[in-house]
Structure formats: C-alpha cells, structure tokens
C-alpha atoms as a PDB file:
ATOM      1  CA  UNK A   1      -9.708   8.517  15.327  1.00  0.00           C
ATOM      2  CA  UNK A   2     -10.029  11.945  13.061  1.00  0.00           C
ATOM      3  CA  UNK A   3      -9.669  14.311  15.436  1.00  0.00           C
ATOM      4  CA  UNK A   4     -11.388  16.957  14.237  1.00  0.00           C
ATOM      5  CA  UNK A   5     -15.089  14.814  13.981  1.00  0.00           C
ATOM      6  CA  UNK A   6     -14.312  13.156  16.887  1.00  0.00           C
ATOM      7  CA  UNK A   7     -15.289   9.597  14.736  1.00  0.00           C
ATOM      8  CA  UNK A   8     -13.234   6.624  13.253  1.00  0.00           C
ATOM      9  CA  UNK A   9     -11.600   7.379  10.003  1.00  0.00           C
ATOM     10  CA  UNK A  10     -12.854   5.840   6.763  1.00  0.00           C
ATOM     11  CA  UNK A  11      -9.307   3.523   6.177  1.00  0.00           C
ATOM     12  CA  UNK A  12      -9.595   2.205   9.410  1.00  0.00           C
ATOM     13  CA  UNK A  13     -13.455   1.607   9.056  1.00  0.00           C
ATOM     14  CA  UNK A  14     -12.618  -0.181   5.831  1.00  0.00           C
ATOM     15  CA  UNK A  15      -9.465  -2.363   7.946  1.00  0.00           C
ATOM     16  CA  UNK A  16     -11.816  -3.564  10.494  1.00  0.00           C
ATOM     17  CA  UNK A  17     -11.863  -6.988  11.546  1.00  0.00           C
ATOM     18  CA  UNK A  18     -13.294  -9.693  14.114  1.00  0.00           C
ATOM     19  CA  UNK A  19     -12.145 -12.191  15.299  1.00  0.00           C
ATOM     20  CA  UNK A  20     -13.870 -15.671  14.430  1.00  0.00           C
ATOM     21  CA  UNK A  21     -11.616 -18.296  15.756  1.00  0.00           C
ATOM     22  CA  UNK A  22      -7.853 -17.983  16.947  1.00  0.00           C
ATOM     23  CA  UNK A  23      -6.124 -16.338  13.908  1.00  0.00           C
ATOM     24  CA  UNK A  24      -8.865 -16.051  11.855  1.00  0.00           C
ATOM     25  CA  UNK A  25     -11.070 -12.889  10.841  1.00  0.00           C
ATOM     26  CA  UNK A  26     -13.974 -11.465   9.771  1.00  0.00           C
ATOM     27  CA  UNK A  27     -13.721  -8.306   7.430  1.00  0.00           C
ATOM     28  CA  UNK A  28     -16.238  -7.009   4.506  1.00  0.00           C
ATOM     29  CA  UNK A  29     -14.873  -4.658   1.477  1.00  0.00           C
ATOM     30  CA  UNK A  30     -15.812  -1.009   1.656  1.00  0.00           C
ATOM     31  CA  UNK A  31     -17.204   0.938  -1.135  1.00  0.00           C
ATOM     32  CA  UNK A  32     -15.436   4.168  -0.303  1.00  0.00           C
ATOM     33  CA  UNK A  33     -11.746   2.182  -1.160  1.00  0.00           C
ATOM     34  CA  UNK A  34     -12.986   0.337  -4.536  1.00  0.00           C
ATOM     35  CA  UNK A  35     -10.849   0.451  -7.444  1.00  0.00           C
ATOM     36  CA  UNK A  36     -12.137  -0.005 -10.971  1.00  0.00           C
ATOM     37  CA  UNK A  37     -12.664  -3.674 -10.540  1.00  0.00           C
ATOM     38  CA  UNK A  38     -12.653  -4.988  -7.037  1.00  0.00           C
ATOM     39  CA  UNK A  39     -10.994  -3.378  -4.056  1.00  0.00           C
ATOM     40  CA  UNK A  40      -7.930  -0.882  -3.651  1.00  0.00           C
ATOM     41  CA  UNK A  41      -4.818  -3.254  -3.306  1.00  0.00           C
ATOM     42  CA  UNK A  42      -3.409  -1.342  -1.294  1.00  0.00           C
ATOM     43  CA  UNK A  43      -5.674  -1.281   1.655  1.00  0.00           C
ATOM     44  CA  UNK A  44      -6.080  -5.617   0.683  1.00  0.00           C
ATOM     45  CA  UNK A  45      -2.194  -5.385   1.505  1.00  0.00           C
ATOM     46  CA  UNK A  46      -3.093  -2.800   4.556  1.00  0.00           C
ATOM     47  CA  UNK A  47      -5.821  -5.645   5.648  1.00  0.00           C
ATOM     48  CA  UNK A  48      -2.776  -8.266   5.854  1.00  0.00           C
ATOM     49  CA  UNK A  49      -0.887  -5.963   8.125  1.00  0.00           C
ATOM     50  CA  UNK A  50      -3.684  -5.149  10.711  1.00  0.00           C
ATOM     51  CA  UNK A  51      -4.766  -8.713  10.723  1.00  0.00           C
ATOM     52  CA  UNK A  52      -1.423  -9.889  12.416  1.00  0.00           C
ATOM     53  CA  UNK A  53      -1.322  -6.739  13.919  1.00  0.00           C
ATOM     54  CA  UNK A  54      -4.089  -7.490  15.840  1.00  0.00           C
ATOM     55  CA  UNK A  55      -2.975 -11.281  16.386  1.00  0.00           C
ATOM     56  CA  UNK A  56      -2.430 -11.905  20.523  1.00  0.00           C
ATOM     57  CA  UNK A  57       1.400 -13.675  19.738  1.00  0.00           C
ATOM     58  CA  UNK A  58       2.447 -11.631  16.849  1.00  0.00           C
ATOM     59  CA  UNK A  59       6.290 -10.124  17.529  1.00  0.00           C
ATOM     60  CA  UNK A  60       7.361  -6.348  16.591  1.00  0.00           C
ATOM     61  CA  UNK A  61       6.702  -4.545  13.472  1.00  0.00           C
ATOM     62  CA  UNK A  62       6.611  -5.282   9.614  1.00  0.00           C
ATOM     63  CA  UNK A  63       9.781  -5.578   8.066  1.00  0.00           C
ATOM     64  CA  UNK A  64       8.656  -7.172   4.465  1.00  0.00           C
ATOM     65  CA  UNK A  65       5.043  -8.303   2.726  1.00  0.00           C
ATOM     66  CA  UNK A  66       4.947 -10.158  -0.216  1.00  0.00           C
ATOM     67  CA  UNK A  67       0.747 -10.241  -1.381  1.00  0.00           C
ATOM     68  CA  UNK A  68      -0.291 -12.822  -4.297  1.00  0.00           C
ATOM     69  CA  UNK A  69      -3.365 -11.526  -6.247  1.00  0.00           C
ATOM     70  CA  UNK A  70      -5.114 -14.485  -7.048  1.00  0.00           C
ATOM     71  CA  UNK A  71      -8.048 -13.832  -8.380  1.00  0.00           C
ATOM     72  CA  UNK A  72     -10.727 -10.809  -7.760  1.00  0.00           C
ATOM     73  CA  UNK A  73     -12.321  -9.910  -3.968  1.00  0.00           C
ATOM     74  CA  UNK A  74     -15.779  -9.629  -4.368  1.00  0.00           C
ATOM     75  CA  UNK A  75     -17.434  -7.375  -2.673  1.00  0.00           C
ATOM     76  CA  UNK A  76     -18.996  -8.220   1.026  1.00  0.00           C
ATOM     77  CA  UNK A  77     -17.437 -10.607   3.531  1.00  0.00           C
ATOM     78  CA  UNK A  78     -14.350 -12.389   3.699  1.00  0.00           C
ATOM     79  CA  UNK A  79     -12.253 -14.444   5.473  1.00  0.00           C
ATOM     80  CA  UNK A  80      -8.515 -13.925   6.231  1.00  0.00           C
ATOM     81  CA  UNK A  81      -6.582 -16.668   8.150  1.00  0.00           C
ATOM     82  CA  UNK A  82      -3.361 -16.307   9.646  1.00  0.00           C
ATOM     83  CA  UNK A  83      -0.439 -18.617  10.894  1.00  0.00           C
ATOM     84  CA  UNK A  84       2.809 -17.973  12.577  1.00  0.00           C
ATOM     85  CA  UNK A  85       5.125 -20.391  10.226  1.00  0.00           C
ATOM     86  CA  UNK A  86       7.645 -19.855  13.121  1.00  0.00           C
ATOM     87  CA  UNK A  87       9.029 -17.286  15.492  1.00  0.00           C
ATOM     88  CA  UNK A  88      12.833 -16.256  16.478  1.00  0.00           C
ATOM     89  CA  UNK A  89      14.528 -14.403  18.464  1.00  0.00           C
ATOM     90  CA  UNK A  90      13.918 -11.166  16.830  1.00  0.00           C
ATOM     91  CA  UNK A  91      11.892 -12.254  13.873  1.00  0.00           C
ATOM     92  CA  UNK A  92       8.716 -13.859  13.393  1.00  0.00           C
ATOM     93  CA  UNK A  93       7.320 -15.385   9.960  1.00  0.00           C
ATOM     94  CA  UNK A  94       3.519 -15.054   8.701  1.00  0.00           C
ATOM     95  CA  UNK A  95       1.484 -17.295   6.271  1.00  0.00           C
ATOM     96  CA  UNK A  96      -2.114 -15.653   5.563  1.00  0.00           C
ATOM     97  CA  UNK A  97      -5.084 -16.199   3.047  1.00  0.00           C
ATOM     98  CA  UNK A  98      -7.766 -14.332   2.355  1.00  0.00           C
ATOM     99  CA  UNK A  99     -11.306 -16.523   1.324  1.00  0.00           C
ATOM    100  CA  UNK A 100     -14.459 -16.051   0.042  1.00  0.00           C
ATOM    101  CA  UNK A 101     -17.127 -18.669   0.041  1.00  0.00           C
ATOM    102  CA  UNK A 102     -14.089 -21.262   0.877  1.00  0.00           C
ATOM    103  CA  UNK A 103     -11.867 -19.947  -2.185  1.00  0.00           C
ATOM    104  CA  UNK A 104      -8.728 -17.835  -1.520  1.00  0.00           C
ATOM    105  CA  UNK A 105      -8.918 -15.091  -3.535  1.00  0.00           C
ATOM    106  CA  UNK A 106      -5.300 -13.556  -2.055  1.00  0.00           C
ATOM    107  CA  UNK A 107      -2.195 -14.930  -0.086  1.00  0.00           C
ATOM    108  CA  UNK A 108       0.359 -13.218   1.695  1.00  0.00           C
ATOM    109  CA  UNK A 109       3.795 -13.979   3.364  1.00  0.00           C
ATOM    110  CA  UNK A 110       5.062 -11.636   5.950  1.00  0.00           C
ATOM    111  CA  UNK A 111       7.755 -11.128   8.065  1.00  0.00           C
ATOM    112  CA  UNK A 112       7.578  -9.054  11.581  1.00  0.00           C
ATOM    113  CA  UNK A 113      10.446  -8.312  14.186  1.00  0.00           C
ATOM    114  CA  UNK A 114      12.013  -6.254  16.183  1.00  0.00           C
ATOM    115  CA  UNK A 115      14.880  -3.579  15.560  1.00  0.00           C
ATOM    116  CA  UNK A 116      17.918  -3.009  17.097  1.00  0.00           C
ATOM    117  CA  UNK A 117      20.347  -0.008  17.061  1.00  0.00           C
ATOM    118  CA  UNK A 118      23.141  -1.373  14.271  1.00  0.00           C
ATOM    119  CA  UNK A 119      25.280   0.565  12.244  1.00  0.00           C
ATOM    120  CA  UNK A 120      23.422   2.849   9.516  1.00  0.00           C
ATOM    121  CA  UNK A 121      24.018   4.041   6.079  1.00  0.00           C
ATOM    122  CA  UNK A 122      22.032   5.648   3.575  1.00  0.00           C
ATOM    123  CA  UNK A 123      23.043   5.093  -0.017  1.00  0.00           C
ATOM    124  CA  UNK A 124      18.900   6.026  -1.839  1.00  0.00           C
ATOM    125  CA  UNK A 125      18.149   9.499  -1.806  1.00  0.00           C
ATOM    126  CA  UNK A 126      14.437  11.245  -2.458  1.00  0.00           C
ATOM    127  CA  UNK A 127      13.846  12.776  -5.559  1.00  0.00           C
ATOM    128  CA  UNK A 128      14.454  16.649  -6.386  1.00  0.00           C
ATOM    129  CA  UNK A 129      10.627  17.497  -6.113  1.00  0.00           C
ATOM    130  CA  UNK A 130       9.112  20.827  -5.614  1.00  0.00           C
ATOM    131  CA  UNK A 131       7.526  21.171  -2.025  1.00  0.00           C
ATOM    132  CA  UNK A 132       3.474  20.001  -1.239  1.00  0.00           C
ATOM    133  CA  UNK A 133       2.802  23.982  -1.189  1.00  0.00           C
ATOM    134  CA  UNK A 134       4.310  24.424  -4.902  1.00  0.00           C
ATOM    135  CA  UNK A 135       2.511  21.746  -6.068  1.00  0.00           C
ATOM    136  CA  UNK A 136      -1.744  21.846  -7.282  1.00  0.00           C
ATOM    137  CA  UNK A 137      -3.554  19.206  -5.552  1.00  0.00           C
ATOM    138  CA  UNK A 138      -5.114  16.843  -7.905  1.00  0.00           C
ATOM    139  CA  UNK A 139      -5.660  12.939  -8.612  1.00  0.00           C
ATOM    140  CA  UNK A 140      -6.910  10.374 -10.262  1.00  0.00           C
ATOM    141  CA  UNK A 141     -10.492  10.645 -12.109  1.00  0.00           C
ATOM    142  CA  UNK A 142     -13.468  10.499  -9.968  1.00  0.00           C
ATOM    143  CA  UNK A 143     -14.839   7.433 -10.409  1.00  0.00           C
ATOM    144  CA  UNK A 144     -12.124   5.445  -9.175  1.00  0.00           C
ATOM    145  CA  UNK A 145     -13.180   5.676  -5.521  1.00  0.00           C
ATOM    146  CA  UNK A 146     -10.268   4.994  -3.210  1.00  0.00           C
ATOM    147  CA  UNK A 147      -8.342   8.056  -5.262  1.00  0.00           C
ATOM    148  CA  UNK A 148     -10.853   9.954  -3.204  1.00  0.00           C
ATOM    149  CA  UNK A 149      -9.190   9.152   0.426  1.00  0.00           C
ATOM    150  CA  UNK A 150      -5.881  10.622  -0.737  1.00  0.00           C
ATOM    151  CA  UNK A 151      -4.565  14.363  -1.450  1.00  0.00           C
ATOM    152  CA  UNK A 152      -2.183  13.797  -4.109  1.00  0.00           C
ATOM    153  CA  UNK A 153      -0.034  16.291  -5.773  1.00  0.00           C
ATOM    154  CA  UNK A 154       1.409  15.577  -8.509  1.00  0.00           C
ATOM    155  CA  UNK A 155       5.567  16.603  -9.523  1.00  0.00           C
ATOM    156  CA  UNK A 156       6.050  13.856 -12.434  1.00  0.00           C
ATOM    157  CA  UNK A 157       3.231  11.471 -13.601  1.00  0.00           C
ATOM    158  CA  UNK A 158      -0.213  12.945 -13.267  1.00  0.00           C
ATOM    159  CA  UNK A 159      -2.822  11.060 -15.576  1.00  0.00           C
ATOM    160  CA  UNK A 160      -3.696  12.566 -18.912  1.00  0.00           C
ATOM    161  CA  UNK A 161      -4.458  11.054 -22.066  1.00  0.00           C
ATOM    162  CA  UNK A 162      -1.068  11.649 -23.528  1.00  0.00           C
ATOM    163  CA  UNK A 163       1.396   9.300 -24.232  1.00  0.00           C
ATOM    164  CA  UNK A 164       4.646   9.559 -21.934  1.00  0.00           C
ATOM    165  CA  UNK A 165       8.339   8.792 -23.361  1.00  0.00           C
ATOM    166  CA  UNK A 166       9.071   6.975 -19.573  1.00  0.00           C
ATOM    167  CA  UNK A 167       7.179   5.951 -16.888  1.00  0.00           C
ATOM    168  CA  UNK A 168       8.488   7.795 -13.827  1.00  0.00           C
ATOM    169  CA  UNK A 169       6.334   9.149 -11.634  1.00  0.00           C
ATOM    170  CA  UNK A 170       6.701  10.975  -8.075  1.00  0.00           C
ATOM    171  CA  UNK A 171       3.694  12.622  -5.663  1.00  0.00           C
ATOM    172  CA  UNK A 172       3.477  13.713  -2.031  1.00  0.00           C
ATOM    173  CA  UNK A 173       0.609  12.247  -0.980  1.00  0.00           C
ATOM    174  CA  UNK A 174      -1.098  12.112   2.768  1.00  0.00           C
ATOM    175  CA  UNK A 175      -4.546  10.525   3.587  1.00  0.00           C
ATOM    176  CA  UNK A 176      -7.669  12.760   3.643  1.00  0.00           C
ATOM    177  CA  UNK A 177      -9.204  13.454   6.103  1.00  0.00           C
ATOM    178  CA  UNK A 178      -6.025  14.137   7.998  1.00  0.00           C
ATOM    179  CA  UNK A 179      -4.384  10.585   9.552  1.00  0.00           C
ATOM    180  CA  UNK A 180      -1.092  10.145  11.424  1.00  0.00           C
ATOM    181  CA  UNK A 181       0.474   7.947   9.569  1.00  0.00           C
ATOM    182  CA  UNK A 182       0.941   3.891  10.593  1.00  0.00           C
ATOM    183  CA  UNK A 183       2.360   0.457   8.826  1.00  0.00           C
ATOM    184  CA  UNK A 184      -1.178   0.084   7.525  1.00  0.00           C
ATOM    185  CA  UNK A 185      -1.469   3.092   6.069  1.00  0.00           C
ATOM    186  CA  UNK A 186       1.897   3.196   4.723  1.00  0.00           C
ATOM    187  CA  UNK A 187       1.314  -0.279   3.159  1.00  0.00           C
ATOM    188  CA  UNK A 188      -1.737   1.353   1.724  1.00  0.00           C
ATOM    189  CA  UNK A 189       0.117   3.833  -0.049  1.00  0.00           C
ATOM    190  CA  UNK A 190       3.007   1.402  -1.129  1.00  0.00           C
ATOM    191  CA  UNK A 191       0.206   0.542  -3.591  1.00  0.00           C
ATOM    192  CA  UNK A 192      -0.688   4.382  -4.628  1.00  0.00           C
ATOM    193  CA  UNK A 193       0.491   4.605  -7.981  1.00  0.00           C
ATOM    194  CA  UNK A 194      -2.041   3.494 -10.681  1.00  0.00           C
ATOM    195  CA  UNK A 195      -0.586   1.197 -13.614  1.00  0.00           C
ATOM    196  CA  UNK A 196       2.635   2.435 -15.362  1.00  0.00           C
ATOM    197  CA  UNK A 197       1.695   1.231 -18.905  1.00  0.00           C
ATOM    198  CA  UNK A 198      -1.729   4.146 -18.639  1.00  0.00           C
ATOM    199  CA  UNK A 199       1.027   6.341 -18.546  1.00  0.00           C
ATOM    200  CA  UNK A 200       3.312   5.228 -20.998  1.00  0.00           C
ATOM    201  CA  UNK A 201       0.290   4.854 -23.628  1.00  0.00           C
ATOM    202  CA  UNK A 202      -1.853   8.110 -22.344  1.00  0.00           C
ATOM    203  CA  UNK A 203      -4.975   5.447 -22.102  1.00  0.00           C
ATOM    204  CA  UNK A 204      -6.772   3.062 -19.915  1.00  0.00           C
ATOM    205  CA  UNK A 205      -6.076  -0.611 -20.572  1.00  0.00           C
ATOM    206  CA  UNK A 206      -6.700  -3.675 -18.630  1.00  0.00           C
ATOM    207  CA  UNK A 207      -4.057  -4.268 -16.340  1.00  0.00           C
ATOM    208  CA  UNK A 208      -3.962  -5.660 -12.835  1.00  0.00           C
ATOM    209  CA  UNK A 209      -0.919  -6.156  -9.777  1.00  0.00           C
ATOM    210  CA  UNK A 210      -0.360 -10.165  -9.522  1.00  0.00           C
ATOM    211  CA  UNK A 211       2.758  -9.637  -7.160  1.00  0.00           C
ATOM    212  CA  UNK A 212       3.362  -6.822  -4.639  1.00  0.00           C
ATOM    213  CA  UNK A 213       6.705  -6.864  -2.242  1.00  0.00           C
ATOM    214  CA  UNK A 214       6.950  -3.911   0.203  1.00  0.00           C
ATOM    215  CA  UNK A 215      10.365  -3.496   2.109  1.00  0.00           C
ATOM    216  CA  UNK A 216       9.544  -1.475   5.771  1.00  0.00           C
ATOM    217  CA  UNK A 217      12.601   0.402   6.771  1.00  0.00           C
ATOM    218  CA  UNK A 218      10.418   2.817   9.065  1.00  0.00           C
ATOM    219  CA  UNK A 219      10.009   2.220  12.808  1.00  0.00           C
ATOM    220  CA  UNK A 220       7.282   3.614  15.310  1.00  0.00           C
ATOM    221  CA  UNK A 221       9.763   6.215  16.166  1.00  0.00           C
ATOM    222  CA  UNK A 222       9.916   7.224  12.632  1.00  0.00           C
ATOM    223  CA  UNK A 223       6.063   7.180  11.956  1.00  0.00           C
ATOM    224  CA  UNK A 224       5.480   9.330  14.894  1.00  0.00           C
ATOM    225  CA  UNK A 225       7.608  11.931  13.932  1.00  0.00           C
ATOM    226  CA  UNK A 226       6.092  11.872  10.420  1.00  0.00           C
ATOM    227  CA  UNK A 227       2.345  12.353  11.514  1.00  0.00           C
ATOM    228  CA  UNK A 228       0.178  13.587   9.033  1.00  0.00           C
ATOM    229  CA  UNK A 229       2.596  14.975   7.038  1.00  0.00           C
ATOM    230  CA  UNK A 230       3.369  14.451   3.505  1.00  0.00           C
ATOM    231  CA  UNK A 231       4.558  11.029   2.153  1.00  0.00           C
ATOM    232  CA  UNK A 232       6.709  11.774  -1.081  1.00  0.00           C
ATOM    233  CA  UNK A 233       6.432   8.616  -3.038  1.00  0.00           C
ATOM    234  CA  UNK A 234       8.065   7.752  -6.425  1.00  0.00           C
ATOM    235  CA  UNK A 235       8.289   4.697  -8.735  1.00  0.00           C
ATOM    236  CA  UNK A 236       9.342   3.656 -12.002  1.00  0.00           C
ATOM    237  CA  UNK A 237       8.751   0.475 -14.320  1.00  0.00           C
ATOM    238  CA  UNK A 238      12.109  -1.090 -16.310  1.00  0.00           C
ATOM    239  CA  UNK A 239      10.381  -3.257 -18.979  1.00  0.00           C
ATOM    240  CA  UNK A 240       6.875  -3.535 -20.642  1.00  0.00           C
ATOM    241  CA  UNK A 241       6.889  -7.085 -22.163  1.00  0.00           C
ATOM    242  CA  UNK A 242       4.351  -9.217 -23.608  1.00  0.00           C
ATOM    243  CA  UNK A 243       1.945  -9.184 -20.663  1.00  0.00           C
ATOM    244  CA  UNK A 244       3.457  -7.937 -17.855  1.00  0.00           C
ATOM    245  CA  UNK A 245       5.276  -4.928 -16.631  1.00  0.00           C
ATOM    246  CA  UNK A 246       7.634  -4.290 -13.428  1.00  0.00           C
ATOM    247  CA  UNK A 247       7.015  -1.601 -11.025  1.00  0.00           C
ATOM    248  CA  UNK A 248       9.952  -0.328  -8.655  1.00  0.00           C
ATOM    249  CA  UNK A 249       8.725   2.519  -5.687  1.00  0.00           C
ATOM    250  CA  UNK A 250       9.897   4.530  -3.173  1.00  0.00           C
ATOM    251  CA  UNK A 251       8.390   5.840  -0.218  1.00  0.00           C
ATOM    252  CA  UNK A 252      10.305   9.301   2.011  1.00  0.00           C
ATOM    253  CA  UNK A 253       9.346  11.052   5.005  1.00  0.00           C
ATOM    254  CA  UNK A 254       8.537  14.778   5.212  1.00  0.00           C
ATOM    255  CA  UNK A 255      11.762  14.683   6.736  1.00  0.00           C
ATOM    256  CA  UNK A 256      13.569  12.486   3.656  1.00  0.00           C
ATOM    257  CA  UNK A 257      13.886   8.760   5.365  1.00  0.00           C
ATOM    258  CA  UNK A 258      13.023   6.183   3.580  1.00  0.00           C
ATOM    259  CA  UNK A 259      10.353   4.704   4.801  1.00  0.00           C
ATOM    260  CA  UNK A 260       9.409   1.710   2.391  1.00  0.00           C
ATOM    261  CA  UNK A 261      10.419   0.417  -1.059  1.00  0.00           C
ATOM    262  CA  UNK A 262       7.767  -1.462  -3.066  1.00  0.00           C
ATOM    263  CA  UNK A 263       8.435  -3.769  -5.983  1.00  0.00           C
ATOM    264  CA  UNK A 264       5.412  -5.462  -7.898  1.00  0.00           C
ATOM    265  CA  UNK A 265       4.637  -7.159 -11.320  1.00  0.00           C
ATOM    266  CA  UNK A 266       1.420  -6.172 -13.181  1.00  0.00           C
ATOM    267  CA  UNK A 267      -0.443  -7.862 -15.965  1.00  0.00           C
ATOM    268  CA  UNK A 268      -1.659  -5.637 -18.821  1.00  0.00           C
ATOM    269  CA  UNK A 269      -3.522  -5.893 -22.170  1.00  0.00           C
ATOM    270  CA  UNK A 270      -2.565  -3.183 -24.711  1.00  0.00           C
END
C-alpha cells in the first residue's frame, strides 16, 4: 500500500492476478508500465515472481529466474500457468508460461528456497558513485511510460543522442511513489536499464531482451532493512555482434549488499 494515499501502488496494481484454476492466473497489462512496444520486461519478469509467490505450495524465496521472450504481450488479458517441476529439501523448481489466446508469448524457469546461515564472502564491490543527493534526478524520455514509475539518477549512462566510447552505465534508482522494496520489485528493476547499443550509437534502434537471468542474493531480512531507499544499479555489455548484444548488471543496497546480478542477451538492428 502507498502510505501516504492510503491506496494500492501502481506496480502492484499492474502485478495483480486471480486465480483461475490451481496454478493458473488471470492478469491484464497496464498502460502505466508499457515500454515502446509491448510491456516493461521487467515487471513481465516481476509478474513470474508474484505468480508463484502467490502459489499455496510454493517453498521460500527466489534464488534465480531465467525469462524467454518469445514473442510480443499484447495488451489486455493473459494467462500465466505455473508448475512445480519438483521440490527438495531446501529448494523448489518452477516451470511457467505466459498465453494469450492459447499462444505463449513468454516462458520462465525459476528456482525458490530457503537460506541457511553458511559461511560468507564478498569478492563484487559497488561502484564509486556519487550519492542520490549529488546526483539530478532525471530519466528516460517521456513517452516511454514505465520510465515514469522510477526516480532515476543518473552517475554514468544517461540517454542523449551522442555516441558513447563504452557502454557502462550505473543509477540509483527507487520506485515512485515511494515503495519498500520486495523480490518483485527488485526483479522489476533487474530489467531497468534500456538497451546498451542506444548508448553506444547515441540513437534509437530496434532492439529487444530475448533472454533475461537474474541471480537473488538478497533475503527478507535484507529487503527490509533496505525499504524505500535507493537501489544503486550498474551494468555493462562485452560484445555487440551481428544481431545481438550481452548485458551484465548489478544491483546494491543503500547499504552496499548485493542484492541481485542480472545477465541477458538482446537482439538489435543498427
């Protein structure tokens, strides 16, 4: 809930869903979190999340999501099915599809457990960014719609129309209006960076995620201390080649833990 209007926030508005039969759900896209063609991956990814989430035998939290782009969600009603491929001690894996008019559009594998104090050991560390306060807020153009639920401020990366010698890019970024932070939300924003190759060629050109992997190293306990603070998040391609780029990101707390990596492969025209 957005505490300060006392009503459901837009992301979880757009991540509702009913049930239909054991394991499957009802959801509809929402206009607020389009993208220039189709919906926001990121909250399609977010979607994924929620609907095991919301499953009755689904074990723990996420610890990996790999999401298949398909082909394009059209806007209005879908389908997403989901299927416990099997369940361990302290792991559980998912198979789910998301259909329109009996085609699936998007598939997803995910894996869900439960953590267990181990032995720890950092070897990533966040980026040397200035703090949120330094920083102007600003985003991505105003048409693109789902740019619009985000405060984004920019260190590295912001989009202009001039072409970049790399493609690194790094933001703190929290949703607006204000939202603790949760796995769907931080899936969400595992998918916050637009295509690498608009800023390597300071233009728009078609492009389009096929493959997105996100790596949860968060727990609860981590996401409650984080709140609605801001998410630093920074990612990099390694190779622009005939078709298809890479995309490597990482996600820090407020507090600098890493709280997801993302890896994806995009399809571009140039």
């Amino acid at each position: 809930m957005n505490e300060a209007s006392n009503t459901t926030h837009p992301f979880d508005d757009a991540l509702e869903l009913h049930s239909i039969t054991p394991g499957v759900y009802l959801g509809r896209t929402s206009a607020p979190y389009n993208n220039m063609v189709g919906p926001f991956g990121g909250l399609t990814a977010a979607t994924f999340i929620r609907a095991v989430e919301q499953h009755p035998d689904h074990l723990g939290d996420p610890v990996s999501l790999t999401i298949n782009f398909a082909g394009p969600v059209a806007e209005g009603e879908f389908e997403i099915s989901t299927r416990a491929v099997r369940t361990n001690r302290s792991n559980q894996h998912w198979y789910l599809e998301l259909s329109q008019n009996g085609e699936v559009a998007t598939s997803a594998t995910a894996v869900f457990g439960t953590r267990r104090e181990t032995w720890d050991d950092d070897e990533a560390s966040p980026p040397s960014v200035p703090a949120p306060s330094e920083l102007e807020a600003g985003g991505l153009p105003e048409f693109i719609a789902w740019a619009r639920n985000y405060e984004m401020r920019f260190s590295a990366g912001a989009l202009n129309e001039q072409e970049s010698p790399d493609s690194a890019i790094a933001l703190w970024v929290r949703d607006t209006p204000s939202r603790a932070l949760d796995f769907a939300s931080l899936t969400s924003m595992c998918d916050i960076f637009y295509p690498r190759v608009f800023q390597r060629l300071g233009k728009y050109v078609p492009a389009g995620t096929i493959s997105l992997t996100i790596h949860y190293f968060a727990t609860a306990e981590d996401l409650e201390t984080q709140s609605d603070s801001f998410v630093l998040a920074h990612a990099q391609s390694r190779r622009f080649h005939r078709g298809y780029f890479d995309q490597s990101a990482e996600l820090w707390s407020s507090d600098e833990k890493l709280l997801a990596t993302s890896h994806q492969v995009v399809y571009y025209k140039s």
